[in-house]
N, C-alpha and C. Protein backbone atom coordinates (compact mmCIF):
# COMPACT_ATOMS: atom_id res chain seq x y z
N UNK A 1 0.83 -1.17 0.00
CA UNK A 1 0.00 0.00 0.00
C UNK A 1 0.88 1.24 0.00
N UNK A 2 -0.08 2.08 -0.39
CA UNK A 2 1.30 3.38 0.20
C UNK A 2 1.33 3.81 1.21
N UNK A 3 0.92 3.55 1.90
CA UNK A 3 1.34 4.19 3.65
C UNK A 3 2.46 3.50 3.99
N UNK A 4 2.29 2.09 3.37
CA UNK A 4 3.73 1.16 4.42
C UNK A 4 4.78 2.23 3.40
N UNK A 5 4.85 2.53 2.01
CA UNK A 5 6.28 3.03 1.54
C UNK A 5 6.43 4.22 2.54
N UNK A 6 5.70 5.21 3.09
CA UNK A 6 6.10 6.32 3.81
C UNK A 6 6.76 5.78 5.18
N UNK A 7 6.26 4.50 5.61
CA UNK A 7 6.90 4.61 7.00
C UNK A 7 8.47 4.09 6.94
N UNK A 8 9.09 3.42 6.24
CA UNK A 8 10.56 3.24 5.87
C UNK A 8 10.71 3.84 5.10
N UNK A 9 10.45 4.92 4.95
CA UNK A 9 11.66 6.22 4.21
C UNK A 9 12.34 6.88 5.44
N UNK A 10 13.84 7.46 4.64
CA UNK A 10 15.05 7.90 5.26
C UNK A 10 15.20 9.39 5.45
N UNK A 11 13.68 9.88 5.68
CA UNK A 11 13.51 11.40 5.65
C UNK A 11 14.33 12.17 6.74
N UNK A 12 14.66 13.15 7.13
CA UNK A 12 15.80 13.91 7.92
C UNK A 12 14.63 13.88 8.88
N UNK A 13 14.74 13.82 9.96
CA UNK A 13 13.97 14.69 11.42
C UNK A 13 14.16 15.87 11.58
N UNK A 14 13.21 16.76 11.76
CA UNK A 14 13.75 18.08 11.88
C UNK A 14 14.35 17.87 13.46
N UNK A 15 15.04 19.32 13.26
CA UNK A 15 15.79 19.19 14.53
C UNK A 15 15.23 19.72 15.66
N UNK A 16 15.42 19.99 16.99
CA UNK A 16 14.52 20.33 18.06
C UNK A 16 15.25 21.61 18.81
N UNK A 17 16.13 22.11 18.23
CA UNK A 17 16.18 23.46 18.82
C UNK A 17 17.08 23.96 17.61
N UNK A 18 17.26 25.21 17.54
CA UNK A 18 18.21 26.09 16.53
C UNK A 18 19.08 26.06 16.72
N UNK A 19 20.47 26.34 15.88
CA UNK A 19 21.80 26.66 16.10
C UNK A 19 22.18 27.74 16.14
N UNK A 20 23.29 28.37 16.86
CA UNK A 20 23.29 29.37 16.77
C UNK A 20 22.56 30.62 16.16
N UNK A 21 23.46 30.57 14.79
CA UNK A 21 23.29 31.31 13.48
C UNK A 21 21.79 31.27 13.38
N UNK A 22 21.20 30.37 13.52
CA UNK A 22 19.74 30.50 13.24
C UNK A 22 18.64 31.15 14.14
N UNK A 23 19.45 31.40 15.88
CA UNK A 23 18.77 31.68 16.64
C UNK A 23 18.79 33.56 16.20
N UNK A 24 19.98 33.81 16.23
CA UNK A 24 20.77 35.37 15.90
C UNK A 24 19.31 35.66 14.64
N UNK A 25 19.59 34.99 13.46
CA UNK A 25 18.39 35.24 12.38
C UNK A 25 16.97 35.49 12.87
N UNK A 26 16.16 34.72 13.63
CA UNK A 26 15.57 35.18 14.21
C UNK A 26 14.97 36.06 14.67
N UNK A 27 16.41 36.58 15.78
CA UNK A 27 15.99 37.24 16.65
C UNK A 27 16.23 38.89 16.06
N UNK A 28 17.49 38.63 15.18
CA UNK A 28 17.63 39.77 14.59
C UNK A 28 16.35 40.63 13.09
N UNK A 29 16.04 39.35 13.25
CA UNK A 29 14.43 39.77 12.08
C UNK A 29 13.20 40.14 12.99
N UNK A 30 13.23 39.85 14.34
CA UNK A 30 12.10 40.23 14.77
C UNK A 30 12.60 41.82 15.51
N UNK A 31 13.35 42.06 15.29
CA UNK A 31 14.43 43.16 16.00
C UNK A 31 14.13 44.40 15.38
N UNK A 32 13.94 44.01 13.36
CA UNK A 32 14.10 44.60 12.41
C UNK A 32 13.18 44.99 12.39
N UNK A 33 11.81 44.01 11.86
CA UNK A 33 10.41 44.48 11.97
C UNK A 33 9.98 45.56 12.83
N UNK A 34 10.47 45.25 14.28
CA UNK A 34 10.31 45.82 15.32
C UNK A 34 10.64 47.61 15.03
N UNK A 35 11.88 47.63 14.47
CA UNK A 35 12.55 49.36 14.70
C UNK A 35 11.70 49.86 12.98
N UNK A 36 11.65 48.73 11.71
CA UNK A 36 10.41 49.30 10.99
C UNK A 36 9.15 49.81 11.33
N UNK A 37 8.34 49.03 12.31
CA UNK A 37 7.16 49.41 12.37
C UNK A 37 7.42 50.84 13.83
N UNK A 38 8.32 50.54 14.53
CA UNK A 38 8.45 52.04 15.03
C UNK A 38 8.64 53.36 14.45
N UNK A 39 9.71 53.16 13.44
CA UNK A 39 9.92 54.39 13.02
C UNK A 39 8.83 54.48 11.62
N UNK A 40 7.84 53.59 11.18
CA UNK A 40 7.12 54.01 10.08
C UNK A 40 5.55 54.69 10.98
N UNK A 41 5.49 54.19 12.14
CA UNK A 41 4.48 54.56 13.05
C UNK A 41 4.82 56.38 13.29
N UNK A 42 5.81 56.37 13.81
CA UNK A 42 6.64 57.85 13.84
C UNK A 42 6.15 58.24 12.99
N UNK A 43 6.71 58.10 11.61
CA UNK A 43 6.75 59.25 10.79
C UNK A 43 4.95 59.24 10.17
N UNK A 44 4.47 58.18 10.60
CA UNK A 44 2.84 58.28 10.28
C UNK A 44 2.45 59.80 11.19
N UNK A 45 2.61 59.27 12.34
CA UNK A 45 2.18 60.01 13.19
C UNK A 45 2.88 62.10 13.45
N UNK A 46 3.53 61.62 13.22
CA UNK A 46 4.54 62.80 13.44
C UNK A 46 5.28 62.77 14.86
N UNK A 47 5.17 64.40 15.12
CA UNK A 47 5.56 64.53 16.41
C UNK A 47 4.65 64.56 17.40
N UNK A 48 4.44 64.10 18.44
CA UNK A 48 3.04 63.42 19.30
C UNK A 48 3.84 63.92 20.51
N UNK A 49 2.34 64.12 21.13
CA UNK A 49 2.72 64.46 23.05
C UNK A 49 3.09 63.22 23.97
N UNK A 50 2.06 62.84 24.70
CA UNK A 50 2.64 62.01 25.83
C UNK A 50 1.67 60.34 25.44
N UNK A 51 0.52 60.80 24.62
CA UNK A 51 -0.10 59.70 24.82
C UNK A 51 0.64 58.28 24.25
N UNK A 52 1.20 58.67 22.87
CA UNK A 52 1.60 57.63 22.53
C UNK A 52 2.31 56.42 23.33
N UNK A 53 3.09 57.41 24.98
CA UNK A 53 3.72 56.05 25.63
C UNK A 53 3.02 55.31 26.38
N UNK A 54 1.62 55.93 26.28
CA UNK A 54 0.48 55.31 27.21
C UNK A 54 -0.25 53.96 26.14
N UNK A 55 0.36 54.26 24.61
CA UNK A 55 -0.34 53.31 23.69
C UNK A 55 0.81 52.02 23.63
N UNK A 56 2.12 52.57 23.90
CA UNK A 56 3.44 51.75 24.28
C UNK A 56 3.07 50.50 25.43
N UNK A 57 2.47 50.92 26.36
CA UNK A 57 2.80 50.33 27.59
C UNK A 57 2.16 48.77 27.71
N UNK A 58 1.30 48.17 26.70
CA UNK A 58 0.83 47.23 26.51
C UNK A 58 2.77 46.17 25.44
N UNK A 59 2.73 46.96 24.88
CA UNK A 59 3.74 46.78 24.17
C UNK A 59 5.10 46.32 24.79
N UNK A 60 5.11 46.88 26.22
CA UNK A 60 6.31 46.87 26.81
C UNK A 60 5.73 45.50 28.18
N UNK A 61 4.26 45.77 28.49
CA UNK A 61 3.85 44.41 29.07
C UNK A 61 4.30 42.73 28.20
N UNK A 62 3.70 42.82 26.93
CA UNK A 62 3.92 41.59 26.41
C UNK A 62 5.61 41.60 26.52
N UNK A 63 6.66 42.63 26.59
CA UNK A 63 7.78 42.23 26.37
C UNK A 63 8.40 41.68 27.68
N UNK A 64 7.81 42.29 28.64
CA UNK A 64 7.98 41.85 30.33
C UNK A 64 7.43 40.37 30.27
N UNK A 65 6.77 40.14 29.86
CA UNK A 65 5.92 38.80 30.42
C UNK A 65 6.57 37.95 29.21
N UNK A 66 7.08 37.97 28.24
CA UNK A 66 8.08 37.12 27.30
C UNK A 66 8.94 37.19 27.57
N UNK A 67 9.77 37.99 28.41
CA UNK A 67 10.71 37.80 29.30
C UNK A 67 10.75 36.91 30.47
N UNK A 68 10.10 37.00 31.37
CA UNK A 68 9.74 36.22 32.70
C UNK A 68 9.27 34.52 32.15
N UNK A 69 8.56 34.54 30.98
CA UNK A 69 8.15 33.32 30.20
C UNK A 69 9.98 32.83 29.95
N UNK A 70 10.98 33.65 29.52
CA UNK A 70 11.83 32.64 28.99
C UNK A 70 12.87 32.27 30.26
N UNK A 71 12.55 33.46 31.30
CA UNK A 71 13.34 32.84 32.39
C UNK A 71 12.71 32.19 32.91
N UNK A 72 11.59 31.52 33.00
CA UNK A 72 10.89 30.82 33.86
C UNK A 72 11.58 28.97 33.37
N UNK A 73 11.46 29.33 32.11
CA UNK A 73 11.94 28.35 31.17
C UNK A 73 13.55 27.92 31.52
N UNK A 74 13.99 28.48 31.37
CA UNK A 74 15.72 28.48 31.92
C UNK A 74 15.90 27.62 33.38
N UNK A 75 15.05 28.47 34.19
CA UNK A 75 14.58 27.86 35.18
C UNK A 75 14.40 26.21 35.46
N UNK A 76 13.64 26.00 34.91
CA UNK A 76 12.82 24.67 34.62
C UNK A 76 13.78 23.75 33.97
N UNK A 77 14.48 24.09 33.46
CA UNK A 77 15.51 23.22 32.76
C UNK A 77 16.70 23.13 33.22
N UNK A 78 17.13 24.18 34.28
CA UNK A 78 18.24 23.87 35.50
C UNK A 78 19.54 24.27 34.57
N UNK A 79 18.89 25.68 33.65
CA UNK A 79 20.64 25.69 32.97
C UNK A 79 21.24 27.23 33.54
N UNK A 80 22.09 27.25 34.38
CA UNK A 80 22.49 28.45 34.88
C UNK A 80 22.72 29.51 34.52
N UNK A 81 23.47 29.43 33.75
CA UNK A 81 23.88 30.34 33.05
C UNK A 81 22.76 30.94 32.09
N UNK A 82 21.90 30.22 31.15
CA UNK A 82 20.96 30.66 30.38
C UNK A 82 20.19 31.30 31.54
N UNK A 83 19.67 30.61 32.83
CA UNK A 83 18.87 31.83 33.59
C UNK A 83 19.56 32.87 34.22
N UNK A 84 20.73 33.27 34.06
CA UNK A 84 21.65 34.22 34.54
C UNK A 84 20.89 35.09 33.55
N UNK A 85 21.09 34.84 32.38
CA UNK A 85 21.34 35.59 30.78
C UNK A 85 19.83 36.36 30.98
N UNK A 86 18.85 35.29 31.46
CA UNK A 86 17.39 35.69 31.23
C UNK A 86 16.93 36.45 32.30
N UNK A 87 17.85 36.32 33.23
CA UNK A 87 17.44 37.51 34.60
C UNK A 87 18.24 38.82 34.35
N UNK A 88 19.03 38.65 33.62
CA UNK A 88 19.70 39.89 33.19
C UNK A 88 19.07 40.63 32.00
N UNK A 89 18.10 40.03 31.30
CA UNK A 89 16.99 40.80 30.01
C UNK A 89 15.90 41.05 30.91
N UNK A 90 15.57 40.37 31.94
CA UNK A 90 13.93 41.10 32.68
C UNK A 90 14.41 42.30 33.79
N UNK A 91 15.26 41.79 34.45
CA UNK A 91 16.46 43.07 35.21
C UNK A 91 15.80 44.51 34.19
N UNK A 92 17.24 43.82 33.08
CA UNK A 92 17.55 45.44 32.22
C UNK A 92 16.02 46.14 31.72
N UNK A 93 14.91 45.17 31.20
CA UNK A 93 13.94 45.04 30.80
C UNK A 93 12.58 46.54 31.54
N UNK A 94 13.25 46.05 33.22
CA UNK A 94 12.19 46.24 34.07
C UNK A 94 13.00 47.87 34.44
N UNK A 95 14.35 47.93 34.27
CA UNK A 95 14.98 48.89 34.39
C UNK A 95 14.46 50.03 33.80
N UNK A 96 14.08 50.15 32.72
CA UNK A 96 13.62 51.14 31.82
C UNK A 96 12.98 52.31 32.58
N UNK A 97 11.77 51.67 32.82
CA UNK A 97 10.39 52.76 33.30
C UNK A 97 11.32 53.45 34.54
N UNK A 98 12.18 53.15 35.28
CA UNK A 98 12.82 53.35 36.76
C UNK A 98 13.77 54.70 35.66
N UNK A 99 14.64 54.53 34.68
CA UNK A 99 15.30 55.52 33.98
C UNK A 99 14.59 56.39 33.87
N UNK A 100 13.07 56.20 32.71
CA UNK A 100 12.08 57.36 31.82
C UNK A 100 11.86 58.44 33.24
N UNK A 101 11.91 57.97 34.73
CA UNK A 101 11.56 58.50 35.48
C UNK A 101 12.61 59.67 36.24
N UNK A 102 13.88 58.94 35.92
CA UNK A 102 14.87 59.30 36.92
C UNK A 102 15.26 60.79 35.28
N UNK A 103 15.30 60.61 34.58
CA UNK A 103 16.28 61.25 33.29
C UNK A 103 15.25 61.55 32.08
N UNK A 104 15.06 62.73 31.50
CA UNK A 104 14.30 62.60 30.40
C UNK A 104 15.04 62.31 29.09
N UNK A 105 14.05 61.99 28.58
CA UNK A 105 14.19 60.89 27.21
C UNK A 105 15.25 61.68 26.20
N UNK A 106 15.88 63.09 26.50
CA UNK A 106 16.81 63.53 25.47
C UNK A 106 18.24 63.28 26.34
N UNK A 107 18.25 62.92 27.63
CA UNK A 107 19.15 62.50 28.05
C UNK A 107 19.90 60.99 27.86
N UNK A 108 20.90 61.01 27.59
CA UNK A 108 21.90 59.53 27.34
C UNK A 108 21.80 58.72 28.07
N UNK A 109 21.73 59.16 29.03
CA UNK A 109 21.57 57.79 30.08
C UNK A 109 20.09 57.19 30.14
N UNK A 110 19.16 57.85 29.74
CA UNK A 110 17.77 57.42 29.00
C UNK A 110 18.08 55.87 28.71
N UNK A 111 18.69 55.82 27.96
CA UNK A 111 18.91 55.16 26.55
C UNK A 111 20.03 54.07 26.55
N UNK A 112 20.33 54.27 28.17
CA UNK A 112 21.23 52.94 28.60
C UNK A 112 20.42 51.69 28.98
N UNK A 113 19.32 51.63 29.45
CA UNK A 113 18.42 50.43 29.77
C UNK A 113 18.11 49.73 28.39
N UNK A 114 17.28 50.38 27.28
CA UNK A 114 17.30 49.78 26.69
C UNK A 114 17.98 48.70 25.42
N UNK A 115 20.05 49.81 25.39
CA UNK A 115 20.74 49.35 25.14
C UNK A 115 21.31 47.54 25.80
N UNK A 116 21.34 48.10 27.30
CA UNK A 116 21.36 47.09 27.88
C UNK A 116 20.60 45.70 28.01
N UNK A 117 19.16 46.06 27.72
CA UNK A 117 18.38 45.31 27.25
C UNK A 117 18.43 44.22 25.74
N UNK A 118 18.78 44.92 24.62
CA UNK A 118 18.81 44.58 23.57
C UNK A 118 20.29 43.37 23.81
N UNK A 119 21.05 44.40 24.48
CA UNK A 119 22.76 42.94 24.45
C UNK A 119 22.44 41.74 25.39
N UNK A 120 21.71 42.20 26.03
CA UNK A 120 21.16 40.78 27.30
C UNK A 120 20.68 40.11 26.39
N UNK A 121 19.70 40.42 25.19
CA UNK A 121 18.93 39.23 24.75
C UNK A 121 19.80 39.14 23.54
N UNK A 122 20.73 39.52 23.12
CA UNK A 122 21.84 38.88 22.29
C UNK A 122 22.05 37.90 22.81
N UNK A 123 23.08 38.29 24.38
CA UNK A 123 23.53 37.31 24.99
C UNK A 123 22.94 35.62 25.36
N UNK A 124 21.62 36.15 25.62
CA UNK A 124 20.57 34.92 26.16
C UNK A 124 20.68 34.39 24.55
N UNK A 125 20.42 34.82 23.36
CA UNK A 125 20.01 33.94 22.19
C UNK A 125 21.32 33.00 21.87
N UNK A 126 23.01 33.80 22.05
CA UNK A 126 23.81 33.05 22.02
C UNK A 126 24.00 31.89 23.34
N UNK A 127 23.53 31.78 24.13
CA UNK A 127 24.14 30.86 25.12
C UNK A 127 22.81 29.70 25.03
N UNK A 128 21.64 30.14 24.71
CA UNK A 128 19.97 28.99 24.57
C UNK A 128 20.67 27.94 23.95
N UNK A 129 20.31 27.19 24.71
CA UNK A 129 20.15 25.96 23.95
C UNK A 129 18.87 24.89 24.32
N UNK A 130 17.81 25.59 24.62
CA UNK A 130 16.59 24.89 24.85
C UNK A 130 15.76 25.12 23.07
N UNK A 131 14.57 24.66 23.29
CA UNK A 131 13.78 24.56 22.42
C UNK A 131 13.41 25.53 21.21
N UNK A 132 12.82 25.54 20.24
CA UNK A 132 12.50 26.74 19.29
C UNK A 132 11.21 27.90 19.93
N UNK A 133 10.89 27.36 20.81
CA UNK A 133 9.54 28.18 21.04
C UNK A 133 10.35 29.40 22.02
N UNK A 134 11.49 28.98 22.35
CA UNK A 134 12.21 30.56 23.57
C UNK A 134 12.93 30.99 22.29
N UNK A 135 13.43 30.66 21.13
CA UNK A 135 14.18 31.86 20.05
C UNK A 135 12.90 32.82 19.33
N UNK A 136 11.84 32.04 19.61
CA UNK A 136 10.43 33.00 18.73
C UNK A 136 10.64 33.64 20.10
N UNK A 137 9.89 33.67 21.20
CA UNK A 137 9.63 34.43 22.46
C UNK A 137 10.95 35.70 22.47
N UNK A 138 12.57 35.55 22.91
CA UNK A 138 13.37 36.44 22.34
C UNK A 138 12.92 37.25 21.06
N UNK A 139 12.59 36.48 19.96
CA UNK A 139 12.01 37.44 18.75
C UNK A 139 11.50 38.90 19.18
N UNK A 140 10.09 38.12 19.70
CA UNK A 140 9.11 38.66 19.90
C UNK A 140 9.61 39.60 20.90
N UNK A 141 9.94 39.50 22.11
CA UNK A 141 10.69 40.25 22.88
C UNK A 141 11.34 41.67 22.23
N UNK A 142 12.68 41.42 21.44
CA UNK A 142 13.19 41.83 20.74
C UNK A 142 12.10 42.91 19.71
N UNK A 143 11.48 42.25 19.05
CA UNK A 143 10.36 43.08 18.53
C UNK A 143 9.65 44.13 18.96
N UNK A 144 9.02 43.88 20.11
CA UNK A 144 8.57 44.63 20.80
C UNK A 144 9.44 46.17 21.51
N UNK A 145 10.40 45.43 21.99
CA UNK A 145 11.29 46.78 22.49
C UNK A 145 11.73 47.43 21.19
N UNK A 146 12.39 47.08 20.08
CA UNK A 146 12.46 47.59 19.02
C UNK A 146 11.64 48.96 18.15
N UNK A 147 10.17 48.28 18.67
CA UNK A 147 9.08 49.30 18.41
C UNK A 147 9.09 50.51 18.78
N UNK A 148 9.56 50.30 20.35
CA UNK A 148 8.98 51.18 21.27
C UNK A 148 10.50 52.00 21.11
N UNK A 149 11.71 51.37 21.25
CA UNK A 149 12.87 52.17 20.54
C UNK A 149 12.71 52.68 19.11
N UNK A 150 12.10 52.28 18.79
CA UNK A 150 12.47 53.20 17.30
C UNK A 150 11.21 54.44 17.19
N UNK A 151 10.06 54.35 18.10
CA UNK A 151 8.97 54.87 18.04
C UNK A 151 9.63 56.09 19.03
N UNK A 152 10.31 56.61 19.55
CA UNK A 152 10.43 56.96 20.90
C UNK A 152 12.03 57.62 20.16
N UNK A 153 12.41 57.13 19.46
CA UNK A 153 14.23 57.46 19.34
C UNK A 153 13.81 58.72 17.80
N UNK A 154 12.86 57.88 16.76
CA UNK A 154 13.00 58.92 15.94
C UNK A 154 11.78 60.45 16.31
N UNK A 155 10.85 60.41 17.50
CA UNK A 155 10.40 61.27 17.85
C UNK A 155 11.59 62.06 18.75
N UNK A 156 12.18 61.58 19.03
CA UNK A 156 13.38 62.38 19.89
C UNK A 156 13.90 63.38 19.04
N UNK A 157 14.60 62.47 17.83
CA UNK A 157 15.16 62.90 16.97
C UNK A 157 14.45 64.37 16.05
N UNK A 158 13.14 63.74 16.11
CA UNK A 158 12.15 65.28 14.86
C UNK A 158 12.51 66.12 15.94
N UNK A 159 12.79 66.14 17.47
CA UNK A 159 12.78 67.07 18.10
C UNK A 159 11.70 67.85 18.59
């Protein structure tokens, strides 16, 4: 019949987590999207008052809680170092709002949290070696802050 020919074929298995290079791709495409749809939102919008960071803040929830999702994960799997990596992206993550407060947004040191943020989840994508569903979550992560950096950096910028 043909079902028995499908079950002895020598088809590849896909594999169960990414390699490196593939995690970086990823994360660096959801990174991209991310600082596109910020800065095309920008220039939709123009130069805007305060509400827009009030339209942010959902934006910056899903990135908190895809954070805590991948350290929880790290966690659970008993790999140290990866939950080092992932307490150091919800840390830098959670850092932010504590800056927007302390420094306004044309100030440099603004703009150290979320730097810090973005290399943490470099770091975490190079050291993962769990499953494909935490390099989408980083994505997405990544994405999200991206938005809100590029939404926020080129309104700085129109001045």
């Amino acid at each position: 019949m043909a079902c028995d020919a499908s079950l002895s074929s020598d088809a590849a298995v896909a594999p169960v987590s990414f390699r490196r290079d593939e995690r970086f791709a990823v994360l660096f495409g959801g990174a991209a999207i991310g600082i596109a749809t910020g800065f095309g939102a920008a220039m939709a919008m123009g130069r805007t008052g305060m509400w827009p960071l009030l339209v942010a803040s959902p934006l910056f929830i899903i990135a908190a809680y895809l954070a805590v999702a991948t350290f929880r994960d790290a966690l659970d799997r008993r790999a140290i170092g990866c939950s080092l990596a992932a307490a150091m992206v919800t840390l830098s993550l959670l850092a932010w709002p504590a800056m927007a407060v302390i420094f306004p947004m044309s100030a440099p040191q603004f703009w150290i949290a979320p730097a810090a943020t973005m290399g943490s989840i470099v770091l975490l994508a190079s050291c993962w070696s769990g499953t494909q569903g935490a390099a989408y979550r980083l994505s997405g992560e990544a994405a999200s802050i991206c938005m809100i950096i590029g939404f926020l950096g080129l309104n700085q910028l129109m001045g």
